[in-house]
N, C-alpha and C. Protein backbone atom coordinates (compact mmCIF):
# COMPACT_ATOMS: atom_id res chain seq x y z
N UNK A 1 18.70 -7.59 -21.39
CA UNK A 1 18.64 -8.31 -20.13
C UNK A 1 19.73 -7.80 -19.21
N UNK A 2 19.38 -7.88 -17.77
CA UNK A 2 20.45 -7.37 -17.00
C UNK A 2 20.79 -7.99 -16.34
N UNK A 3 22.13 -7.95 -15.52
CA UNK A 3 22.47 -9.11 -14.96
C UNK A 3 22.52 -8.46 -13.25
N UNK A 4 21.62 -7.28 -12.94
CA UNK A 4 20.98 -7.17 -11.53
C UNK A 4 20.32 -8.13 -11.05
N UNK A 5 20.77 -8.54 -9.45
CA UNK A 5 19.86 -10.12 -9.19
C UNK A 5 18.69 -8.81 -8.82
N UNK A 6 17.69 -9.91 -8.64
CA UNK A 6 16.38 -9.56 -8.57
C UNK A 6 16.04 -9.40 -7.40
N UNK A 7 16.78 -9.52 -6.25
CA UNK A 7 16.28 -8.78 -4.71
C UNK A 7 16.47 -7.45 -4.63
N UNK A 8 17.12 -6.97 -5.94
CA UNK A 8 17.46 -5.46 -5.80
C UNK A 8 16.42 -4.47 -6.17
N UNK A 9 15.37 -5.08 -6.67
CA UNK A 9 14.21 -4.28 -6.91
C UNK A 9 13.54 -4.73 -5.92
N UNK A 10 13.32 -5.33 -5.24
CA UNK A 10 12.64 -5.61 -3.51
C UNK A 10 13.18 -4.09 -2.74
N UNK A 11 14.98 -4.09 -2.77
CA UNK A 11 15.31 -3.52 -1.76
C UNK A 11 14.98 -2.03 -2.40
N UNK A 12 15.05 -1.62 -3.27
CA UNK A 12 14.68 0.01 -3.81
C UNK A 12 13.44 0.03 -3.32
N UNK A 13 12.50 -0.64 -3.11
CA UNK A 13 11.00 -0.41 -3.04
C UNK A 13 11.18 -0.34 -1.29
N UNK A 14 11.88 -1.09 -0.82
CA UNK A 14 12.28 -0.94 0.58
C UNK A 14 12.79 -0.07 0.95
N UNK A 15 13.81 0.42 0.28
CA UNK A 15 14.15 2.07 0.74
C UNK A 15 13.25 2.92 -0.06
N UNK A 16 12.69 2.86 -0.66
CA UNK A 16 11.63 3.88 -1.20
C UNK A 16 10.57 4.07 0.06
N UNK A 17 10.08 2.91 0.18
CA UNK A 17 9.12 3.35 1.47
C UNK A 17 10.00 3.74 2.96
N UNK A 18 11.16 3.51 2.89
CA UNK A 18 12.02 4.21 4.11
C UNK A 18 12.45 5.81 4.22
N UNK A 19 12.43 6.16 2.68
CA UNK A 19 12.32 7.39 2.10
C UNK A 19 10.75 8.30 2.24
N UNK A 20 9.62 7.66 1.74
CA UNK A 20 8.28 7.78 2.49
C UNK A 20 8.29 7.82 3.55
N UNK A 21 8.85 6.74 4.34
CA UNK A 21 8.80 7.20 5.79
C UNK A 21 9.25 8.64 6.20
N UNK A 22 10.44 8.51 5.91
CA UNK A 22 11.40 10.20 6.52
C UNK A 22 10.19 10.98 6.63
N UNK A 23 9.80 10.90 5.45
CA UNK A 23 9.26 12.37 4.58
C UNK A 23 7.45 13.00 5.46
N UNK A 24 7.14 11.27 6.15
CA UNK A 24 5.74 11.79 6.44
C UNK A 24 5.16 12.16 7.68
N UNK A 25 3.98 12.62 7.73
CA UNK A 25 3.90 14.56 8.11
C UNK A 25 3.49 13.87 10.04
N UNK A 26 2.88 12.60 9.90
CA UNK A 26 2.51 11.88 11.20
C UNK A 26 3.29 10.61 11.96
N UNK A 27 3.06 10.67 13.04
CA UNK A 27 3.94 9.50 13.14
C UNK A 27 2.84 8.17 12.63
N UNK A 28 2.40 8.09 12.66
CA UNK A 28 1.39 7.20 12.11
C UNK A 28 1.82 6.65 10.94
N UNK A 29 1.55 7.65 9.88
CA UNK A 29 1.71 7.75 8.60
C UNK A 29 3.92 6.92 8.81
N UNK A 30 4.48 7.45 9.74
CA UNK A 30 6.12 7.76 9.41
C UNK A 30 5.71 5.50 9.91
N UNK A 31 5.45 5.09 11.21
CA UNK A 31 5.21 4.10 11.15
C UNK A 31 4.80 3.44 10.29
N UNK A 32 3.73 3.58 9.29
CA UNK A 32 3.34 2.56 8.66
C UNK A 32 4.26 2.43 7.35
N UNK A 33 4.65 3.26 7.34
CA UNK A 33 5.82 3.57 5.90
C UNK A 33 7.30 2.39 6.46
N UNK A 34 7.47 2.66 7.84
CA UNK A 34 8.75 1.92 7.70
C UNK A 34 8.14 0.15 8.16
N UNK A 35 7.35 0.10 8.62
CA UNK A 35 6.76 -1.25 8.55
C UNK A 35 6.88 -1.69 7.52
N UNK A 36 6.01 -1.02 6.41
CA UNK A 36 6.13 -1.54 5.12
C UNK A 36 7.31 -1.80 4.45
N UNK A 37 8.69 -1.23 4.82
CA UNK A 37 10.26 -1.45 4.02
C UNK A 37 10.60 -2.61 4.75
N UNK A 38 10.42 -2.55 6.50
CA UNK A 38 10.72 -4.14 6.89
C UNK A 38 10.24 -5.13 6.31
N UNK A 39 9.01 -5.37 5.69
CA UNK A 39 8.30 -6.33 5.61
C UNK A 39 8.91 -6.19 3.94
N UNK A 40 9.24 -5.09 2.83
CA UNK A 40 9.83 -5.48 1.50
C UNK A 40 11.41 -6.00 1.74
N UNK A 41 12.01 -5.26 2.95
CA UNK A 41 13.51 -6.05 3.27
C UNK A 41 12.98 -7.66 3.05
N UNK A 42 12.52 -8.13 4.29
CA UNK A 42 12.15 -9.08 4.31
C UNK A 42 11.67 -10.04 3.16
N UNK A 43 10.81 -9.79 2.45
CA UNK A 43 10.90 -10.12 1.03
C UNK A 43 11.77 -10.27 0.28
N UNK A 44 12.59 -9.70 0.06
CA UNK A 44 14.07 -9.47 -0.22
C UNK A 44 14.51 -10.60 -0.11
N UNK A 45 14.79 -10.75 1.45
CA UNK A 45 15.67 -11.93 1.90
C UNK A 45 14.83 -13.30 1.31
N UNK A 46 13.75 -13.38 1.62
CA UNK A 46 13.28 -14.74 1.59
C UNK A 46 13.31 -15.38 0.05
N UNK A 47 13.45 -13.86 -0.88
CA UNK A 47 13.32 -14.42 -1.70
C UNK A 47 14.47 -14.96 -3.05
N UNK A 48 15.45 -14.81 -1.39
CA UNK A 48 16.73 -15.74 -2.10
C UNK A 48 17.04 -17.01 -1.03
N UNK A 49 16.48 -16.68 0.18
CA UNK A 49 16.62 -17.51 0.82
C UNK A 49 15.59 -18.87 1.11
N UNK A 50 14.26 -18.72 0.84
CA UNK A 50 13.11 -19.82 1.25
C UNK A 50 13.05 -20.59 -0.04
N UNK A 51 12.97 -21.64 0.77
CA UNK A 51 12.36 -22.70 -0.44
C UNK A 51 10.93 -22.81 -0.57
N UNK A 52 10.27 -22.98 -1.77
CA UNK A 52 9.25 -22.82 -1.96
C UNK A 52 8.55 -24.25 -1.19
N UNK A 53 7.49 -23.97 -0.58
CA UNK A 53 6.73 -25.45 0.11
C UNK A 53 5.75 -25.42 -0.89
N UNK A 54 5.11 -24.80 -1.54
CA UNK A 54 3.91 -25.18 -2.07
C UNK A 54 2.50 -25.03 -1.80
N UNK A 55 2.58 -24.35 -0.58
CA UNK A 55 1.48 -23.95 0.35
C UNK A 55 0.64 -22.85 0.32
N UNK A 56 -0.21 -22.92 -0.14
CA UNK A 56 -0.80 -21.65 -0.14
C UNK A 56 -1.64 -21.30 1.16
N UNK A 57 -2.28 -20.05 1.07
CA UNK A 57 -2.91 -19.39 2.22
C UNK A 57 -2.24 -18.43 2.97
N UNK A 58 -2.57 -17.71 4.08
CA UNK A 58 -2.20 -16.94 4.85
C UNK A 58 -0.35 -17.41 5.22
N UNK A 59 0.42 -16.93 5.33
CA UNK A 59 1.51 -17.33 6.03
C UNK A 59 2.20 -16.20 6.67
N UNK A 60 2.99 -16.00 8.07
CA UNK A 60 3.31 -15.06 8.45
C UNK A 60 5.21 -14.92 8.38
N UNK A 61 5.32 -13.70 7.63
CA UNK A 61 6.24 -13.55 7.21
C UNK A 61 7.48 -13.55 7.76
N UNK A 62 7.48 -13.39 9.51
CA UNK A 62 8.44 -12.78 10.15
C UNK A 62 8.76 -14.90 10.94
N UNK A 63 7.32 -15.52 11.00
CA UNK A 63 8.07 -16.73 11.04
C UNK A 63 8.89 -17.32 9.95
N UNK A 64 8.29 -17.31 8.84
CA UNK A 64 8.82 -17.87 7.61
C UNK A 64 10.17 -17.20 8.00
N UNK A 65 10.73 -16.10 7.87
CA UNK A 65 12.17 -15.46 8.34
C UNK A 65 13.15 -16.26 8.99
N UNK A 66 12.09 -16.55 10.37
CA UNK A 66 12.95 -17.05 11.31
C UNK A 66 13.57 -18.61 10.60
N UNK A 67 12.64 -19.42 9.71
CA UNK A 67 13.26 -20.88 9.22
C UNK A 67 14.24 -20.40 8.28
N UNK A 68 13.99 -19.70 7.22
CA UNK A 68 14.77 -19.47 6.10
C UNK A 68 15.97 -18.77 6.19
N UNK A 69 16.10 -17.98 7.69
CA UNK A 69 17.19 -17.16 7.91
C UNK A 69 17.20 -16.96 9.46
N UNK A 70 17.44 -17.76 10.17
CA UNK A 70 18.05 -17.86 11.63
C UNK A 70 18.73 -17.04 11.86
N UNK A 71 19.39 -16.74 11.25
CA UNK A 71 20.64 -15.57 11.65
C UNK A 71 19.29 -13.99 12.01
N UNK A 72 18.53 -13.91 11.37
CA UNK A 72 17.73 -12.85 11.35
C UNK A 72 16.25 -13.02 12.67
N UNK A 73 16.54 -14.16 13.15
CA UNK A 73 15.50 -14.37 14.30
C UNK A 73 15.28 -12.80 15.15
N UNK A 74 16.04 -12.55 15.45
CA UNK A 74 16.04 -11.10 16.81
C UNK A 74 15.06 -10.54 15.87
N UNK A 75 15.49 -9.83 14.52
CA UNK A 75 14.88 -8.94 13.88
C UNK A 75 13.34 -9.38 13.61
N UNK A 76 13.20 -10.75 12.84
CA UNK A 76 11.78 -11.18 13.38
C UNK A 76 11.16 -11.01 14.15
N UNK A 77 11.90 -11.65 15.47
CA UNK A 77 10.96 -11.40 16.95
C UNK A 77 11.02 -9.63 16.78
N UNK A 78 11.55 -9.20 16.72
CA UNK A 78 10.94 -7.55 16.93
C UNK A 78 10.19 -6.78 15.99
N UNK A 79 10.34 -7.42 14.71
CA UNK A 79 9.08 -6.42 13.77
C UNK A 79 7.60 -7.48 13.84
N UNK A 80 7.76 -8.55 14.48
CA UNK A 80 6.73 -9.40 14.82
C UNK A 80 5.77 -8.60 15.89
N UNK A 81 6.49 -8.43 16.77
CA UNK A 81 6.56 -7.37 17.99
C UNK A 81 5.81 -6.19 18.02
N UNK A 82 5.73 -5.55 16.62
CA UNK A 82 5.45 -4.34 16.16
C UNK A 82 4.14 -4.80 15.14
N UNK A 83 3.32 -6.28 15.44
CA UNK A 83 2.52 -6.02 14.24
C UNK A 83 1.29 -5.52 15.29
N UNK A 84 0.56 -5.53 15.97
CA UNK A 84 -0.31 -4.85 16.92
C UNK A 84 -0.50 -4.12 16.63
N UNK A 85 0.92 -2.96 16.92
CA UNK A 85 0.22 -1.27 16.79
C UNK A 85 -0.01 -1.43 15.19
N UNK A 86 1.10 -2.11 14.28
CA UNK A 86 0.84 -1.71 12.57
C UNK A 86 -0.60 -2.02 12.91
N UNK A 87 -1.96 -2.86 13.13
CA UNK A 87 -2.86 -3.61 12.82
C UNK A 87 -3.88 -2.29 13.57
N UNK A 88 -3.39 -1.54 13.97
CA UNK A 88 -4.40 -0.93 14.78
C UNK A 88 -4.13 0.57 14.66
N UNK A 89 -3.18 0.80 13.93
CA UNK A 89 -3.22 2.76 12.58
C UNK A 89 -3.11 1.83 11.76
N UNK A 90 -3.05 0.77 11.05
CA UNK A 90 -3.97 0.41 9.80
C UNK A 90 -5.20 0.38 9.67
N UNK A 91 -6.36 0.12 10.64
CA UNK A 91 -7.23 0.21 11.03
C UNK A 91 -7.70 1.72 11.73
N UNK A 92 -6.68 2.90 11.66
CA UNK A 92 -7.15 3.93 11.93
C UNK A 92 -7.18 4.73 12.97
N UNK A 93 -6.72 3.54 14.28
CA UNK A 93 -5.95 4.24 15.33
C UNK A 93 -5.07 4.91 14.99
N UNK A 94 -5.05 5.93 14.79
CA UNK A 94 -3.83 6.97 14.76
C UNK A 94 -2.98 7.93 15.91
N UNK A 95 -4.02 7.64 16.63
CA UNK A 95 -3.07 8.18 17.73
C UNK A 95 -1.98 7.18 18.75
N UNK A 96 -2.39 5.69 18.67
CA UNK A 96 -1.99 4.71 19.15
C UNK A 96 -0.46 4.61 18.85
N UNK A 97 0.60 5.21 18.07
CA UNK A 97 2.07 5.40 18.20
C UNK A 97 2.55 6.88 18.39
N UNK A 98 3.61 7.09 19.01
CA UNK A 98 4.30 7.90 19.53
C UNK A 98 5.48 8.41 18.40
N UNK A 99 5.55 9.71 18.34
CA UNK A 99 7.05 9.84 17.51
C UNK A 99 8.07 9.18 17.50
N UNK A 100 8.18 8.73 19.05
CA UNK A 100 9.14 8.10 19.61
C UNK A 100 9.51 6.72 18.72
N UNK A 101 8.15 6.05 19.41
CA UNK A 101 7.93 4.61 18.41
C UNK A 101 8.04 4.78 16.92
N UNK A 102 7.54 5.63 16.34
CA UNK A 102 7.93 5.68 15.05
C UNK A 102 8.89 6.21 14.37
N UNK A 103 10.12 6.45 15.25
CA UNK A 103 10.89 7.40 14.84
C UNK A 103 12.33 5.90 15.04
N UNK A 104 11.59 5.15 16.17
CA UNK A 104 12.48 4.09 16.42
C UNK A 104 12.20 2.67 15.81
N UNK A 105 11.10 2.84 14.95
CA UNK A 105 11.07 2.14 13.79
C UNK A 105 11.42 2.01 12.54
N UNK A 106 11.13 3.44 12.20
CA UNK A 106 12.19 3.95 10.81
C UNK A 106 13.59 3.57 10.99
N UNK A 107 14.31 3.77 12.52
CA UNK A 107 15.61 3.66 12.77
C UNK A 107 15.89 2.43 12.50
N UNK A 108 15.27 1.31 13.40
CA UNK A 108 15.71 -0.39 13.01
C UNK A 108 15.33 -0.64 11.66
N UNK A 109 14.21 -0.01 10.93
CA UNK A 109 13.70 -0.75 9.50
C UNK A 109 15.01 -0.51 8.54
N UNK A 110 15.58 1.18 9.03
CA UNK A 110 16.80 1.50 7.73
C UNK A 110 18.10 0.28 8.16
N UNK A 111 18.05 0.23 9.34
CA UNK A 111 19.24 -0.74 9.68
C UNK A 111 19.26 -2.13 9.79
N UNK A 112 18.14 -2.65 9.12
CA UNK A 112 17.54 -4.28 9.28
C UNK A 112 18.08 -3.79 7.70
N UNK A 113 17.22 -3.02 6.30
CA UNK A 113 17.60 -2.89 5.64
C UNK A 113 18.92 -3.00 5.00
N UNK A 114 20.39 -2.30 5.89
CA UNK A 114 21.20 -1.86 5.34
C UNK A 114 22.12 -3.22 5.73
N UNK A 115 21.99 -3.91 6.51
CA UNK A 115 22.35 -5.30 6.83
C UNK A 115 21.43 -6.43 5.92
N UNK A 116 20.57 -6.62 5.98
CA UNK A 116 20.49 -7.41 4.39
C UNK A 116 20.97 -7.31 3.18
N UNK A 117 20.90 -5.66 3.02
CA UNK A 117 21.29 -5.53 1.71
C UNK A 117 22.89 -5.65 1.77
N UNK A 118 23.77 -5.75 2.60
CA UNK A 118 25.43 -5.96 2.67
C UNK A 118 25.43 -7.87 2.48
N UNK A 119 24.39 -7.73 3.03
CA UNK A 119 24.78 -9.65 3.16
C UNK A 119 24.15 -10.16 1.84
N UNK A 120 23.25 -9.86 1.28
CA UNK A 120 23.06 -10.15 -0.11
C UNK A 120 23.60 -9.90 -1.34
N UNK A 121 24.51 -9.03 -1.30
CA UNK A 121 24.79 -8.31 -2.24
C UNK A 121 26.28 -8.78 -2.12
N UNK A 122 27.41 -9.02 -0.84
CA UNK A 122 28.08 -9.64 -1.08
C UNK A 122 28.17 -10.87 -1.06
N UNK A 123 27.12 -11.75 -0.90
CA UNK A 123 26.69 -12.82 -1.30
C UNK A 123 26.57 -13.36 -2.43
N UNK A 124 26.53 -12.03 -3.18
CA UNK A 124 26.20 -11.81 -4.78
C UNK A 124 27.49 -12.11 -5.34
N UNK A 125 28.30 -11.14 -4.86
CA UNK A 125 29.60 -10.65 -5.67
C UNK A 125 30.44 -12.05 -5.45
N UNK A 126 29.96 -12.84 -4.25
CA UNK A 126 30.96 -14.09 -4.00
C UNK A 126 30.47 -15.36 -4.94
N UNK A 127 29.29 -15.29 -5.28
CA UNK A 127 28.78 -16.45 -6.38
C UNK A 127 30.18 -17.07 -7.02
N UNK A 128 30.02 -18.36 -7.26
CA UNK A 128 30.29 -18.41 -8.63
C UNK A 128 30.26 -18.28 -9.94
N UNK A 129 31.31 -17.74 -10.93
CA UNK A 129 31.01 -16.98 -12.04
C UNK A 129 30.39 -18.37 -12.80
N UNK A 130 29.46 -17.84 -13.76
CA UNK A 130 28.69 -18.66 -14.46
C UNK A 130 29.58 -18.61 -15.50
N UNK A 131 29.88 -19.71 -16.77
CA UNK A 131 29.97 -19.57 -18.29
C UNK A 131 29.46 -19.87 -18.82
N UNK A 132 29.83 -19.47 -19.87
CA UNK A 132 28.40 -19.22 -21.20
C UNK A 132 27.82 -20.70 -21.84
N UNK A 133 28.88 -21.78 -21.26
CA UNK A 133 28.66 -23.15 -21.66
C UNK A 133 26.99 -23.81 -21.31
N UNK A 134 26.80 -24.16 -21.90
CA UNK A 134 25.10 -24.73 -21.60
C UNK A 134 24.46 -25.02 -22.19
């Protein structure tokens, strides 16, 4: 057993697809790659931060954000911002983003990334130590 908290395999899969991103050959392709690390950041967070409601069905992730982590509203409102074009080169528009745009998505996704992962992680290290009593 390890004593890695468990948002840390969220965030590898988040920089893994930020790493996919770099690497791919369209902006299309480089967009949908860093969409996808915002939206595993995001996961990440919520899933030290949300309380479970019990609710099933559709729910949108970047509101859920905004309750469970206020501090992260801006970043919501802007990858919220960005679900359009994702919805439309997911659907195959591919010409519908610009290098530009996708080059300035990879940029905020690594840096939405690298700010969760500082605030979780020393979030981590500040816990209280557990003992073995129990």
């Amino acid at each position: 057993m390890t004593n890695e908290p468990t948002y840390r395999a969220d965030l590898r899969r988040a920089r893994q697809a930020l790493v996919t991103a770099e690497l791919a050959d369209t902006p299309a392709d480089r967009f949908l790659a860093a969409h996808l690390a915002a939206l595993r950041v995001a996961a990440a967070l919520l899933g030290v931060t949300a309380q479970r409601t019990g609710r099933g069905g559709p729910v949108d992730v970047w509101q859920v954000l905004v309750r469970a982590a206020p501090e992260y509203a801006e970043w919501a409102a802007f990858f919220a911002a960005t679900r359009g074009v994702w919805q439309a080169v997911s659907a195959g528009a591919r010409n519908v983003v610009t290098e530009r745009q996708a080059d300035d998505l990879l940029r905020d996704a690594t840096t939405f990334c690298d700010e969760v992962s500082h605030r979780l992680d020393t979030a981590w290290r500040q816990r209280p130590a557990r003992t073995g009593v129990g």
